[in-house]
C-alpha atoms as a PDB file:
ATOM      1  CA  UNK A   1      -1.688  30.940  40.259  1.00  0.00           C
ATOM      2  CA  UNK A   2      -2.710  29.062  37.167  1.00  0.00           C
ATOM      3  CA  UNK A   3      -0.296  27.706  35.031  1.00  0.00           C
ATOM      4  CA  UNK A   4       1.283  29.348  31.935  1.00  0.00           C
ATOM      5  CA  UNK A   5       0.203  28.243  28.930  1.00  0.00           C
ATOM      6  CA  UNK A   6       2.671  26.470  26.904  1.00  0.00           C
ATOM      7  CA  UNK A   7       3.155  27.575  23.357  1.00  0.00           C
ATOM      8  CA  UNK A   8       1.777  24.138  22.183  1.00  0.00           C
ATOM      9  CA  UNK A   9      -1.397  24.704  23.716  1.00  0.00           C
ATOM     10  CA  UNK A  10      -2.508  26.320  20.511  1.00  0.00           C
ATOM     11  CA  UNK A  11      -3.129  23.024  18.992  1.00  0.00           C
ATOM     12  CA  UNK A  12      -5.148  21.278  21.891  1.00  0.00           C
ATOM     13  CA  UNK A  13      -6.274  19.165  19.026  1.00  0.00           C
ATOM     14  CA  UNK A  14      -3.024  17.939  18.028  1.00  0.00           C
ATOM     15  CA  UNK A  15      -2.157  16.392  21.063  1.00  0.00           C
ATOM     16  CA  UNK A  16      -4.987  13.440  20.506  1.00  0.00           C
ATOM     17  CA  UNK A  17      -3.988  13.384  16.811  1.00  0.00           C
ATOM     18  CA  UNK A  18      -0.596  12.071  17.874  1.00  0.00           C
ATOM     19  CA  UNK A  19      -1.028  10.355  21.474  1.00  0.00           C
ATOM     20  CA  UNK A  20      -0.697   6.641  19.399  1.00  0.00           C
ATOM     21  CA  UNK A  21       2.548   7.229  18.248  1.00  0.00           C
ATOM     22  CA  UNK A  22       4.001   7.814  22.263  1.00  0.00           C
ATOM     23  CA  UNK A  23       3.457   3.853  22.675  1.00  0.00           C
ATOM     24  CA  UNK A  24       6.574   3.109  20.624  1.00  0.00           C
ATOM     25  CA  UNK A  25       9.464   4.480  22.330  1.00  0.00           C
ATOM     26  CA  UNK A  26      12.010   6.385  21.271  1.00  0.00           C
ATOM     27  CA  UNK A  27      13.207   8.125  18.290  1.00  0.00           C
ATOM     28  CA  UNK A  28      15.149   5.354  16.453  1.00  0.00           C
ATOM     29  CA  UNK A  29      11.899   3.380  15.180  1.00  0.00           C
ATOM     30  CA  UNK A  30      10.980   6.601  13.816  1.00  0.00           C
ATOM     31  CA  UNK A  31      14.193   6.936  11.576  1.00  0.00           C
ATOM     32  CA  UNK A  32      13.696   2.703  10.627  1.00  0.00           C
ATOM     33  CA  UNK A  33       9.933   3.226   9.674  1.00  0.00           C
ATOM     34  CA  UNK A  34      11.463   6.221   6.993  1.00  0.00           C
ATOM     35  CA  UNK A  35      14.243   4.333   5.504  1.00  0.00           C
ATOM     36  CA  UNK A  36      12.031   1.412   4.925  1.00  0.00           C
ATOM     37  CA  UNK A  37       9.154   3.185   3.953  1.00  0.00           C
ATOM     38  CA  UNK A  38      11.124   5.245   1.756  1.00  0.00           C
ATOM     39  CA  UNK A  39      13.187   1.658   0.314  1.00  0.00           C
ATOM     40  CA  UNK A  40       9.996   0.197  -0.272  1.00  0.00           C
ATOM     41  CA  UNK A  41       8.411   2.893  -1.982  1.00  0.00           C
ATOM     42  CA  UNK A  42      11.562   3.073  -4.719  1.00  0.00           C
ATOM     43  CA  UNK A  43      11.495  -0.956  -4.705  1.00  0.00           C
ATOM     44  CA  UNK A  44       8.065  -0.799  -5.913  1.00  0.00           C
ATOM     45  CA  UNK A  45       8.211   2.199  -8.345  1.00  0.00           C
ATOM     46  CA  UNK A  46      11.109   0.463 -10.045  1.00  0.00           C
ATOM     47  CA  UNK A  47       9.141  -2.804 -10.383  1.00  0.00           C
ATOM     48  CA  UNK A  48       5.910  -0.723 -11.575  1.00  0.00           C
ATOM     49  CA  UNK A  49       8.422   0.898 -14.521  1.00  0.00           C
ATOM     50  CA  UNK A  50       9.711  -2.287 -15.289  1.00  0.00           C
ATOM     51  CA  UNK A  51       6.472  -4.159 -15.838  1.00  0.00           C
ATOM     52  CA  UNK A  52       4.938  -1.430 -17.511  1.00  0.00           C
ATOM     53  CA  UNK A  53       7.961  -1.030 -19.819  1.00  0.00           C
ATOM     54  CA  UNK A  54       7.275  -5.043 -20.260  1.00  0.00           C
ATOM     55  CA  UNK A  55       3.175  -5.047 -20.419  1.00  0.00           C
ATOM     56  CA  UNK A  56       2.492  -1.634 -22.408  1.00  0.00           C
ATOM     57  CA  UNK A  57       5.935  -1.289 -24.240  1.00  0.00           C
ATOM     58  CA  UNK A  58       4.312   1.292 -27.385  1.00  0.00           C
ATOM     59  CA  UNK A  59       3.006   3.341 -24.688  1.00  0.00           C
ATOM     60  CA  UNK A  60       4.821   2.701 -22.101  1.00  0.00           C
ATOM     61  CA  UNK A  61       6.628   6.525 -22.024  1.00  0.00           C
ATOM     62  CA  UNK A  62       3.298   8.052 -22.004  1.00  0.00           C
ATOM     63  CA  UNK A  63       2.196   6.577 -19.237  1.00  0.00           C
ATOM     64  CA  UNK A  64       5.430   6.774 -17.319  1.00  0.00           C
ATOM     65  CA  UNK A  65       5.059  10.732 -18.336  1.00  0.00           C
ATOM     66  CA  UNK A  66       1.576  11.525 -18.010  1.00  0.00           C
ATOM     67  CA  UNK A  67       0.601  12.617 -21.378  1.00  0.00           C
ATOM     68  CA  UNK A  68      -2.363  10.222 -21.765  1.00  0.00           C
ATOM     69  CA  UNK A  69      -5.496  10.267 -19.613  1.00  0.00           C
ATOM     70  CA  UNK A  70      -4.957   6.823 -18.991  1.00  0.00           C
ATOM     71  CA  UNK A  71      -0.979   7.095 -18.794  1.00  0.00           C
ATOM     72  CA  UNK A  72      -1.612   9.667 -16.150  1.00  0.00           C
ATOM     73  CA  UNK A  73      -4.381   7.907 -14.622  1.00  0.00           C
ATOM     74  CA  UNK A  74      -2.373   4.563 -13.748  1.00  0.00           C
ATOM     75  CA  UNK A  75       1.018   6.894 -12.735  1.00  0.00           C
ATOM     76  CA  UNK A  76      -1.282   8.968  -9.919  1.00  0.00           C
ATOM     77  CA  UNK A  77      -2.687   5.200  -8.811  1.00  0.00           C
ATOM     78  CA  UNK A  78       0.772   4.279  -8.762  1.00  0.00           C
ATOM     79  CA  UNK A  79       1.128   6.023  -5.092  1.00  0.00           C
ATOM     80  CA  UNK A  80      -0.745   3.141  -3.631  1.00  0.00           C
ATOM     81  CA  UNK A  81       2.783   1.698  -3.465  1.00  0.00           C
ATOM     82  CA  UNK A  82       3.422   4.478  -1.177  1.00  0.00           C
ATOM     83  CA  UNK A  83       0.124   4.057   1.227  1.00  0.00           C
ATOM     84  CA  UNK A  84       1.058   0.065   1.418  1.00  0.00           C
ATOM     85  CA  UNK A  85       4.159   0.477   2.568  1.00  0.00           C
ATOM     86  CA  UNK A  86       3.343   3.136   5.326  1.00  0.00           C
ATOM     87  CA  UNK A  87       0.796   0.789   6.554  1.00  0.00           C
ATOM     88  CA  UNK A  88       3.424  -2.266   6.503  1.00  0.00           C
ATOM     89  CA  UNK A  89       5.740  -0.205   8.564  1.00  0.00           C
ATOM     90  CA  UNK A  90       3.549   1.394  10.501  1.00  0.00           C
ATOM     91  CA  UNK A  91       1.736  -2.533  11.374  1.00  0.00           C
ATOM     92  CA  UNK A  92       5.336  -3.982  11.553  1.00  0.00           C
ATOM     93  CA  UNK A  93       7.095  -1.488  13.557  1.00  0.00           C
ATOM     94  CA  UNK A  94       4.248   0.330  15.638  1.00  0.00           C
ATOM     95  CA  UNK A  95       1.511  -2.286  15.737  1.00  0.00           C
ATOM     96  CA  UNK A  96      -1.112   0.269  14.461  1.00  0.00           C
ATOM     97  CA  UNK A  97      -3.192   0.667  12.155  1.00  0.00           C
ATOM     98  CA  UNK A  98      -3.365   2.636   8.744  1.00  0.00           C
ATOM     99  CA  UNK A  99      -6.595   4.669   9.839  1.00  0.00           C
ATOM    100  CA  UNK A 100      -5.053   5.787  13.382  1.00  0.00           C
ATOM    101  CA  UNK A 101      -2.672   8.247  10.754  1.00  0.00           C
ATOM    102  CA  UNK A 102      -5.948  10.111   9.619  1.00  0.00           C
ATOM    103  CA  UNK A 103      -7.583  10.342  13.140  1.00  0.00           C
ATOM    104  CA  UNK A 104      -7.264   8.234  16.170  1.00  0.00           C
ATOM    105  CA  UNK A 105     -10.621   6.786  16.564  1.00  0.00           C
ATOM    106  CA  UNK A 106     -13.469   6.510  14.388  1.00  0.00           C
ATOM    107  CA  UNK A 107     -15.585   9.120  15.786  1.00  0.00           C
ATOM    108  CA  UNK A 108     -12.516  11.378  15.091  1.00  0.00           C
ATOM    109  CA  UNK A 109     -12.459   9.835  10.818  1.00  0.00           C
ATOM    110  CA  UNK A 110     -15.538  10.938  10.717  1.00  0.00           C
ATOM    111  CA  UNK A 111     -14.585  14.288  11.572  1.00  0.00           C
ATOM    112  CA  UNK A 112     -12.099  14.416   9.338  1.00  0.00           C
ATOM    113  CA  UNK A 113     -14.712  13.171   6.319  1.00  0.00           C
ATOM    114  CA  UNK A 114     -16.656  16.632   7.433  1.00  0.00           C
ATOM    115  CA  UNK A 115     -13.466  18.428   8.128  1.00  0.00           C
ATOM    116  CA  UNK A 116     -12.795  17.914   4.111  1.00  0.00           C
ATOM    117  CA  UNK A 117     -15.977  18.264   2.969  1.00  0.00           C
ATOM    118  CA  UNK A 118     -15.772  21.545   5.037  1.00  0.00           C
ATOM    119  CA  UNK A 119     -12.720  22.907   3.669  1.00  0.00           C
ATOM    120  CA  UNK A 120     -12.903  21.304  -0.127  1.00  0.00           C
ATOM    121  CA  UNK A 121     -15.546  23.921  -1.471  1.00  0.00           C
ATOM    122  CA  UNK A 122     -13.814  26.784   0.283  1.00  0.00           C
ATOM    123  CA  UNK A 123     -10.317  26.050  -1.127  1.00  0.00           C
ATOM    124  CA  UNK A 124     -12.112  25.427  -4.568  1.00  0.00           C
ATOM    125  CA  UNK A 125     -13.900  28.587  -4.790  1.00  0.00           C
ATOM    126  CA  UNK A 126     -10.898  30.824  -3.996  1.00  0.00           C
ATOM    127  CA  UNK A 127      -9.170  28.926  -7.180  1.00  0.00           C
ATOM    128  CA  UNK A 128     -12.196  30.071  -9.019  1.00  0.00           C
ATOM    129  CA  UNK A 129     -11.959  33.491  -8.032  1.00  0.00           C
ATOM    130  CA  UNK A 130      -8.101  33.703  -8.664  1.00  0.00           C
ATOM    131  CA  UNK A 131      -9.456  32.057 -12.116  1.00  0.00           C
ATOM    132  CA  UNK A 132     -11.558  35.227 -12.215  1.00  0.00           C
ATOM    133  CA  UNK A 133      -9.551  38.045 -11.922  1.00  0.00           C
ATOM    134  CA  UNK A 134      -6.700  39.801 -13.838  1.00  0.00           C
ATOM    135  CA  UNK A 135      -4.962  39.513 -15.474  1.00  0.00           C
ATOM    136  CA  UNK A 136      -6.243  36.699 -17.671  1.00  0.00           C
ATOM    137  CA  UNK A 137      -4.322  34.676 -20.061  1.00  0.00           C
ATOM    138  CA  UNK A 138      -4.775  34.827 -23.905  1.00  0.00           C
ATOM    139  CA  UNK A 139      -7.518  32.411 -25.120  1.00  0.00           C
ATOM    140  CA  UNK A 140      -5.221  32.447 -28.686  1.00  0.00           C
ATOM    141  CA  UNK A 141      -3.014  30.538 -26.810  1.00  0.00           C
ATOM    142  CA  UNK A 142      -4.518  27.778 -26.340  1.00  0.00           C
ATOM    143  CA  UNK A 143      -3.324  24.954 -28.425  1.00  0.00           C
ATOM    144  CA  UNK A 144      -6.319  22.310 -28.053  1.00  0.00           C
ATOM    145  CA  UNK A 145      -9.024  21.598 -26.419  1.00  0.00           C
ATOM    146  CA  UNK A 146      -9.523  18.037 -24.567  1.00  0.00           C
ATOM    147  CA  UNK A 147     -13.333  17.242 -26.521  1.00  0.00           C
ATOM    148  CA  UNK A 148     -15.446  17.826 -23.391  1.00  0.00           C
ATOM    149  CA  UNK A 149     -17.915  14.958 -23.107  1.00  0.00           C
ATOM    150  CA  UNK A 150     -14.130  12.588 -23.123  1.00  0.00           C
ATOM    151  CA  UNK A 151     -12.422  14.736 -20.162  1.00  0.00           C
ATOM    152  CA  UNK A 152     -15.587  14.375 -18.402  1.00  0.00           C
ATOM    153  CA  UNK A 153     -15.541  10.626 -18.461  1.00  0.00           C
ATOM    154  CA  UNK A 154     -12.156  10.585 -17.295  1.00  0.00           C
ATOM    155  CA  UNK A 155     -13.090  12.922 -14.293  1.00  0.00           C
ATOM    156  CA  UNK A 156     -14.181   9.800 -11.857  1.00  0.00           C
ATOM    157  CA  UNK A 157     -11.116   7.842 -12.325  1.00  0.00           C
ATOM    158  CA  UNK A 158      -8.976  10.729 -12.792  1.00  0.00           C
ATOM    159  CA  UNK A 159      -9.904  12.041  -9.717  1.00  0.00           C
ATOM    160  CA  UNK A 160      -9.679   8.976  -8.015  1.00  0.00           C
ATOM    161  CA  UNK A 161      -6.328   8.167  -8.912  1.00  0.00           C
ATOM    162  CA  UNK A 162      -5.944  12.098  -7.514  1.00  0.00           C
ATOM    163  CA  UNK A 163      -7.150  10.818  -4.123  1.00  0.00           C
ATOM    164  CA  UNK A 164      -5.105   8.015  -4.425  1.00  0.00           C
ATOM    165  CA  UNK A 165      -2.112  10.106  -4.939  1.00  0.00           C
ATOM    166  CA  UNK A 166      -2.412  13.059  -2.236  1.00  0.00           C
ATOM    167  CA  UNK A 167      -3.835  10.650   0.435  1.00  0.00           C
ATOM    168  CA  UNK A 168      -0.446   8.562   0.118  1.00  0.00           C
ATOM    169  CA  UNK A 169       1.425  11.835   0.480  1.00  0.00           C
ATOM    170  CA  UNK A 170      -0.700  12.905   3.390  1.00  0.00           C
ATOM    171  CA  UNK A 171      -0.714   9.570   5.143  1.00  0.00           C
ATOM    172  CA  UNK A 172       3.054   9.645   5.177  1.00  0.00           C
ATOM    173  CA  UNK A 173       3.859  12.854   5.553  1.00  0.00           C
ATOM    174  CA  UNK A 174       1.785  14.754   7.365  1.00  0.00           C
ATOM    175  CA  UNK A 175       0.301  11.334   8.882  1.00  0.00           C
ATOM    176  CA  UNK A 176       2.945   9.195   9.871  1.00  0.00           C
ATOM    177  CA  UNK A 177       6.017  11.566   9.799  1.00  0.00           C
ATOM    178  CA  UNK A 178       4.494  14.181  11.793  1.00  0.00           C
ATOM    179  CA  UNK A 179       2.489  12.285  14.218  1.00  0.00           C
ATOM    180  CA  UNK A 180       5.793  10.182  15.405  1.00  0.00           C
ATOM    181  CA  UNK A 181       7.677  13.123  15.424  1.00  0.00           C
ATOM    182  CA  UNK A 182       5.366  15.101  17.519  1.00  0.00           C
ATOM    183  CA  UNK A 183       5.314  11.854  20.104  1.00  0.00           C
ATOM    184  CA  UNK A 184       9.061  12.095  20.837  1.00  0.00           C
ATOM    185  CA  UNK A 185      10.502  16.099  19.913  1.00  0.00           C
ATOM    186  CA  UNK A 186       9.194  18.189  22.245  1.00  0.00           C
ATOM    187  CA  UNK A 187       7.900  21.881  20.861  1.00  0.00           C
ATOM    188  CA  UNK A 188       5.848  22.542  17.278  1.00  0.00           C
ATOM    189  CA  UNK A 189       9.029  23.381  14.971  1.00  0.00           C
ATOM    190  CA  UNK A 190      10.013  19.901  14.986  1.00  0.00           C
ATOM    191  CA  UNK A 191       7.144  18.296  13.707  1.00  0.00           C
ATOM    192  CA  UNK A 192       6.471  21.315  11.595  1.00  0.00           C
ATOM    193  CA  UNK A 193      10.111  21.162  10.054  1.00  0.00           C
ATOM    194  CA  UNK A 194      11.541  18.059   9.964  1.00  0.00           C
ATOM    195  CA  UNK A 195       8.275  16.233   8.011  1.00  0.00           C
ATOM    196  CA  UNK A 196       7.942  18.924   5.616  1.00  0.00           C
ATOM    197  CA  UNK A 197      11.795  18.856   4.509  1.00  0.00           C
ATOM    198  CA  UNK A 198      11.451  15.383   3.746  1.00  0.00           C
ATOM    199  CA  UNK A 199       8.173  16.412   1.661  1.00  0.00           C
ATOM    200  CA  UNK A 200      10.365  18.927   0.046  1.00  0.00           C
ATOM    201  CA  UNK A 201      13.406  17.199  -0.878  1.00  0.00           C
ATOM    202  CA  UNK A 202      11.134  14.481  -2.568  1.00  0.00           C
ATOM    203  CA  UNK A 203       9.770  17.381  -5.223  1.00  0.00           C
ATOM    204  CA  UNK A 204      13.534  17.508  -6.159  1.00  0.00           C
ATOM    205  CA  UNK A 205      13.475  16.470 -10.137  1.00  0.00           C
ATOM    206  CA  UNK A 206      16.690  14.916 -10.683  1.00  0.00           C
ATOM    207  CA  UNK A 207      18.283  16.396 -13.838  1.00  0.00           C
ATOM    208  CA  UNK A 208      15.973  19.330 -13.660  1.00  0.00           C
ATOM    209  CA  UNK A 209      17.479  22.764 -13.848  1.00  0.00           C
ATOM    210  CA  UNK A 210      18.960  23.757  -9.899  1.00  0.00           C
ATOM    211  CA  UNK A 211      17.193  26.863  -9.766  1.00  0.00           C
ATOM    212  CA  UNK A 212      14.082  25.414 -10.534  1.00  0.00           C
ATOM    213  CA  UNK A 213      14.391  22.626  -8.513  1.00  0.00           C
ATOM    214  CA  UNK A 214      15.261  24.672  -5.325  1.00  0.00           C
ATOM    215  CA  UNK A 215      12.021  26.826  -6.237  1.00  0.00           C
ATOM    216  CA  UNK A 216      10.022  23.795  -6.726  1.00  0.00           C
ATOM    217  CA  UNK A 217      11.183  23.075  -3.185  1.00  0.00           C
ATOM    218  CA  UNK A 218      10.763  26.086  -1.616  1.00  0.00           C
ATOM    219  CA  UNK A 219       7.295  25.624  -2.613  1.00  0.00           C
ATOM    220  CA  UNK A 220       6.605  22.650  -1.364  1.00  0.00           C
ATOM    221  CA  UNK A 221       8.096  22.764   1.875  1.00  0.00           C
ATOM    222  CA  UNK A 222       5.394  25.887   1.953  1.00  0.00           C
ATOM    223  CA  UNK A 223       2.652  24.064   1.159  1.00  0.00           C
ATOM    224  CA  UNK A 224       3.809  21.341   3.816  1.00  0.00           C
ATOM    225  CA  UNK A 225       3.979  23.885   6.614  1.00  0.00           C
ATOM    226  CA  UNK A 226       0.677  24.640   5.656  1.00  0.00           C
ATOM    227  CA  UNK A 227      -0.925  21.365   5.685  1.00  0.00           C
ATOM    228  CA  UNK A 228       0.837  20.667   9.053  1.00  0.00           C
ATOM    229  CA  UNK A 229      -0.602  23.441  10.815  1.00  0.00           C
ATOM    230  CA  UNK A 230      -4.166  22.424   9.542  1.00  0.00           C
ATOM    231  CA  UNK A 231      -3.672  19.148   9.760  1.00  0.00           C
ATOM    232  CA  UNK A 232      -2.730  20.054  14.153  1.00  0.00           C
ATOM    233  CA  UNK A 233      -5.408  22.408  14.392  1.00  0.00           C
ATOM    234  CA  UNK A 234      -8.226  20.178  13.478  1.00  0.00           C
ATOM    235  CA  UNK A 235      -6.896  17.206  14.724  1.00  0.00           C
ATOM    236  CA  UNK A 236      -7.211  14.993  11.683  1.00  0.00           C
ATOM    237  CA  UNK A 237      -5.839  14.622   7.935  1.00  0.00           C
ATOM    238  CA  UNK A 238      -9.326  15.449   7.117  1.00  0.00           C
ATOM    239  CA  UNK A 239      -8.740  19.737   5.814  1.00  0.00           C
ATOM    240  CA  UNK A 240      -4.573  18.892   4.639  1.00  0.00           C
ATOM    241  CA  UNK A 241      -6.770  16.384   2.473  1.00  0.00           C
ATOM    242  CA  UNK A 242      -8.844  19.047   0.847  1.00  0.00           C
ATOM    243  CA  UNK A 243      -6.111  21.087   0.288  1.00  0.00           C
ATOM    244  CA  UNK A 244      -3.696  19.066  -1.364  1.00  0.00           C
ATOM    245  CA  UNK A 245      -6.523  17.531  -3.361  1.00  0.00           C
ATOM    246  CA  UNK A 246      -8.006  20.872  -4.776  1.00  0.00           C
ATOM    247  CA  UNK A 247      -4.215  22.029  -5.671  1.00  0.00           C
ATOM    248  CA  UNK A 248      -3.495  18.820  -7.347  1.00  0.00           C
ATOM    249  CA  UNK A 249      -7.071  18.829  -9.291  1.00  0.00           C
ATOM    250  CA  UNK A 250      -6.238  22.288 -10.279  1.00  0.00           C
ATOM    251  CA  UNK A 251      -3.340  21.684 -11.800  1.00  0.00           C
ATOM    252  CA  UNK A 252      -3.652  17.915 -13.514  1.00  0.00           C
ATOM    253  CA  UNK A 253      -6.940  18.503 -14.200  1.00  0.00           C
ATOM    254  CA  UNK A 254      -7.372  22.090 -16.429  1.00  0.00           C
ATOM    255  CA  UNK A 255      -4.331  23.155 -17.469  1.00  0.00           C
ATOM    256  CA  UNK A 256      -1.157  21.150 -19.181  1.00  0.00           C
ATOM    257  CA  UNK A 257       1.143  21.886 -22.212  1.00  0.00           C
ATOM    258  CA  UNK A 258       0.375  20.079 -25.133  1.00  0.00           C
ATOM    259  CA  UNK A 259       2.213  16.869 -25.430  1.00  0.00           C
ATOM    260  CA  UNK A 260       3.994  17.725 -21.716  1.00  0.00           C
ATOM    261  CA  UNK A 261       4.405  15.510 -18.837  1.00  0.00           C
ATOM    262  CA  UNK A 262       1.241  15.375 -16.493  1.00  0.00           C
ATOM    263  CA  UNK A 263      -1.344  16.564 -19.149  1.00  0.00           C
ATOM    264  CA  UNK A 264      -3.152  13.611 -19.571  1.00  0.00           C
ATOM    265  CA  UNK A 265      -6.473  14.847 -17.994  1.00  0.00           C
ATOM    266  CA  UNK A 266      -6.165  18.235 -18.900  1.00  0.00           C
ATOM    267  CA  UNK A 267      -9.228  20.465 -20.510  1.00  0.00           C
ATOM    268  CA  UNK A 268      -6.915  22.857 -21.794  1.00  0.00           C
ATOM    269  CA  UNK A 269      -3.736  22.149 -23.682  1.00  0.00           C
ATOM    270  CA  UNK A 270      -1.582  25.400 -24.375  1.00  0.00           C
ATOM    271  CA  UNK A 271       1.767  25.726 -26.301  1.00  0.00           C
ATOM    272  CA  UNK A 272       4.863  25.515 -24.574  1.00  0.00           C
ATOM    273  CA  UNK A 273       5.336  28.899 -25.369  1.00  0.00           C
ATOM    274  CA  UNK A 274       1.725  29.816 -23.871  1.00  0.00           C
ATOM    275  CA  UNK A 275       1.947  28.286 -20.410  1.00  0.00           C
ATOM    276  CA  UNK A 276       3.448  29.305 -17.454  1.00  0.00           C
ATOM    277  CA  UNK A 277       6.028  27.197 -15.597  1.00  0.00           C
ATOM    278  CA  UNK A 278       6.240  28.768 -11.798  1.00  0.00           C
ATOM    279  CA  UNK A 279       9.228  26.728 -11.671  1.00  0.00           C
ATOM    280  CA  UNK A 280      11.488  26.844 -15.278  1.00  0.00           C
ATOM    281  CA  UNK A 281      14.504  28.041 -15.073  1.00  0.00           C
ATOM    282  CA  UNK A 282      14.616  30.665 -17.344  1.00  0.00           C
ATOM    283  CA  UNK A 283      18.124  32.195 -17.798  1.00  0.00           C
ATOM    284  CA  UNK A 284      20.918  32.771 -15.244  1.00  0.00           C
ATOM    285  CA  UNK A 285      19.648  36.123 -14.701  1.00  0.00           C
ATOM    286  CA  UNK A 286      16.116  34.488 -12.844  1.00  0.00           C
ATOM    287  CA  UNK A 287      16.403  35.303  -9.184  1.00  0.00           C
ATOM    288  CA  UNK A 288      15.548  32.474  -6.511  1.00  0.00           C
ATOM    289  CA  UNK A 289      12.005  34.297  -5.320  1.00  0.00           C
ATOM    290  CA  UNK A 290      10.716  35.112  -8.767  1.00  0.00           C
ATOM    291  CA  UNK A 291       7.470  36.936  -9.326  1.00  0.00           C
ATOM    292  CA  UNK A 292       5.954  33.733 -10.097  1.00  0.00           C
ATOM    293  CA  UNK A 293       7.469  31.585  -7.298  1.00  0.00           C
ATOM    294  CA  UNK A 294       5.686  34.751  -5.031  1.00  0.00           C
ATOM    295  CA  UNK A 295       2.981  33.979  -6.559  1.00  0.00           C
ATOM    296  CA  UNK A 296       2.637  30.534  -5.659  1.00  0.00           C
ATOM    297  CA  UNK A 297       3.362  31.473  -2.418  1.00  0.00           C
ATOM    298  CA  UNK A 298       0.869  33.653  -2.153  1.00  0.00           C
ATOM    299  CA  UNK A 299      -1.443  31.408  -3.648  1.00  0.00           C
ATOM    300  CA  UNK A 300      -0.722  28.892  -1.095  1.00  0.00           C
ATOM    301  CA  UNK A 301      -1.483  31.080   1.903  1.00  0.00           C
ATOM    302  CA  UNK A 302      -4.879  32.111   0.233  1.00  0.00           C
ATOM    303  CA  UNK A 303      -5.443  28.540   0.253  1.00  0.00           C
ATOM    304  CA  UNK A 304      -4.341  27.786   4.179  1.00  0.00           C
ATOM    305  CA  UNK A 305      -6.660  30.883   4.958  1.00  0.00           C
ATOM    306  CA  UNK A 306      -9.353  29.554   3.306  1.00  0.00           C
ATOM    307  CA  UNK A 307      -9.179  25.805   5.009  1.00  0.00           C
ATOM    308  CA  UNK A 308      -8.447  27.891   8.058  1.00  0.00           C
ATOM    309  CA  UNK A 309     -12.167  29.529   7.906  1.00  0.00           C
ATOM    310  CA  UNK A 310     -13.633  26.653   6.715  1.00  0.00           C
ATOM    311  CA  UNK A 311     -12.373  24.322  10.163  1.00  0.00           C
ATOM    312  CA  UNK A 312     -12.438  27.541  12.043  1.00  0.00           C
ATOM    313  CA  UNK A 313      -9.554  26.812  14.267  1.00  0.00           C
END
């Protein structure tokens, strides 16, 4: 008789994705690499608030905020304090290489370059059609309008300092988190989980309303699940990528609340009063799953289907 399938045979891909990570034994290099990773990460965001308190003192709260283009700008290129210190720990305490964490060999980062390329216009057209449909918001309100020829010169290093950003967060998470997980805890909910409640708790505002904050997580830890699955079905970072990179785009780069945190690059600038906020805390009568936390939800399945057609895994 042939042997049973196991129930990780459904990602044959994943298995390559992660075979690096079974040279270092054990599970306790695992937990080092994430406290130092995660020390060195809050070492150097400390430092980069300090000097730009001490470089760009006038302006240093929009930056720190996001309510420039270039404040915003410099805070998502920030995050390469995050990608240096995954590849320190992941040099110092694996001996490997940043690039193994989007594929393991170079035939495979090439896949995931078409991988993303692949899934990027798929995931972007679905936003367009959600864009599309009812019901539509109220063009009255609409506070101001970023003058179009200046949002489209901050595009190119906006969205740079957006790949900057979600390619930290992927390398880390979904890169180094889940591949050394999935070396040394046997079965797909570890590696699912574990990686994504990290992700999760790290979307935690502190001194942001609870319920809020526990939606905001909720959320996340959604959209981590989802980028895991994708990220073990093609075998590469390459389609998690396009995903978190069209939902970041979407919402840093269209949409913000005048004078709000993280509306620097935004076309559109409504009233406070005009916007929604999936994740506001609106009066202790707001329930945890909230029509607009659903929402969200939904939104982000839409999304994993879409990547999902697009790799066709």
């Amino acid at each position: 008789m042939p042997p049973v399938a196991r129930r990780s045979d459904r990602y044959p891909a994943h298995r390559a994705f992660y075979a690096q990570a079974q040279k270092t034994p054990g599970f306790r290099p695992v937990i080092l690499g994430f406290i130092i990773i995660e020390t060195l990460y809050e070492m150097g965001q400390r430092l980069f608030g300090y000097g730009v308190g001490a470089l760009a003192h006038d302006s240093a709260e929009d930056i720190l905020t996001g309510r420039s283009a270039l404040g915003l700008t410099i805070s998502l290129a920030s995050f390469v304090i995050l990608t240096a210190a995954t590849a320190f720990v992941l040099r110092a305490v694996h001996g490997r290489r940043l690039a193994s964490l989007i594929a393991p060999d170079k035939a495979g980062r090439a896949r995931a370059l078409a991988q993303f390329a692949s899934a990027l216009p798929y995931i972007l057209l679905l936003f367009l059609a959600v864009e599309l449909m009812p019901p539509w918001w109220d063009a009255s309100e609409i506070a101001a309008i970023r003058p179009p020829l200046l949002w489209m010169l901050w595009l190119i290093p906006g969205m740079a300092a957006l790949l900057i950003q979600i390619s930290a967060e992927e390398l880390f998470y979904r890169g180094y988190l889940q591949q050394q997980i999935a070396a040394h805890i046997r079965g797909n909910l570890g590696w699912l989980v574990l990686p994504n409640i990290a992700f999760a708790l790290a979307h935690w505002q502190v001194g942001g309303p609870a319920l809020a904050n526990t939606q905001y997580m909720i959320w996340a830890f959604t959209f981590g699940l989802a980028a895991s699955d994708l990220t073990a079905r093609a075998g590469t970072l390459g389609p998690a990528l396009a995903l978190h990179f069209a939902n970041n785009a979407y919402a840093f780069l269209f949409y913000g609340e005048q004078g709000g945190p993280d509306s620097g690059l935004a076309l559109l600038l409504f009233s406070p009063s005009g916007i929604a906020h999936p994740f506001e805390d609106t009066g202790s009568t707001e329930v945890l799953f909230s029509p607009a936390l659903l929402s969200e939800l939904g939104l982000t399945l839409l999304m994993w289907i879409a990547a999902r057609i697009a790799i066709r895994r």
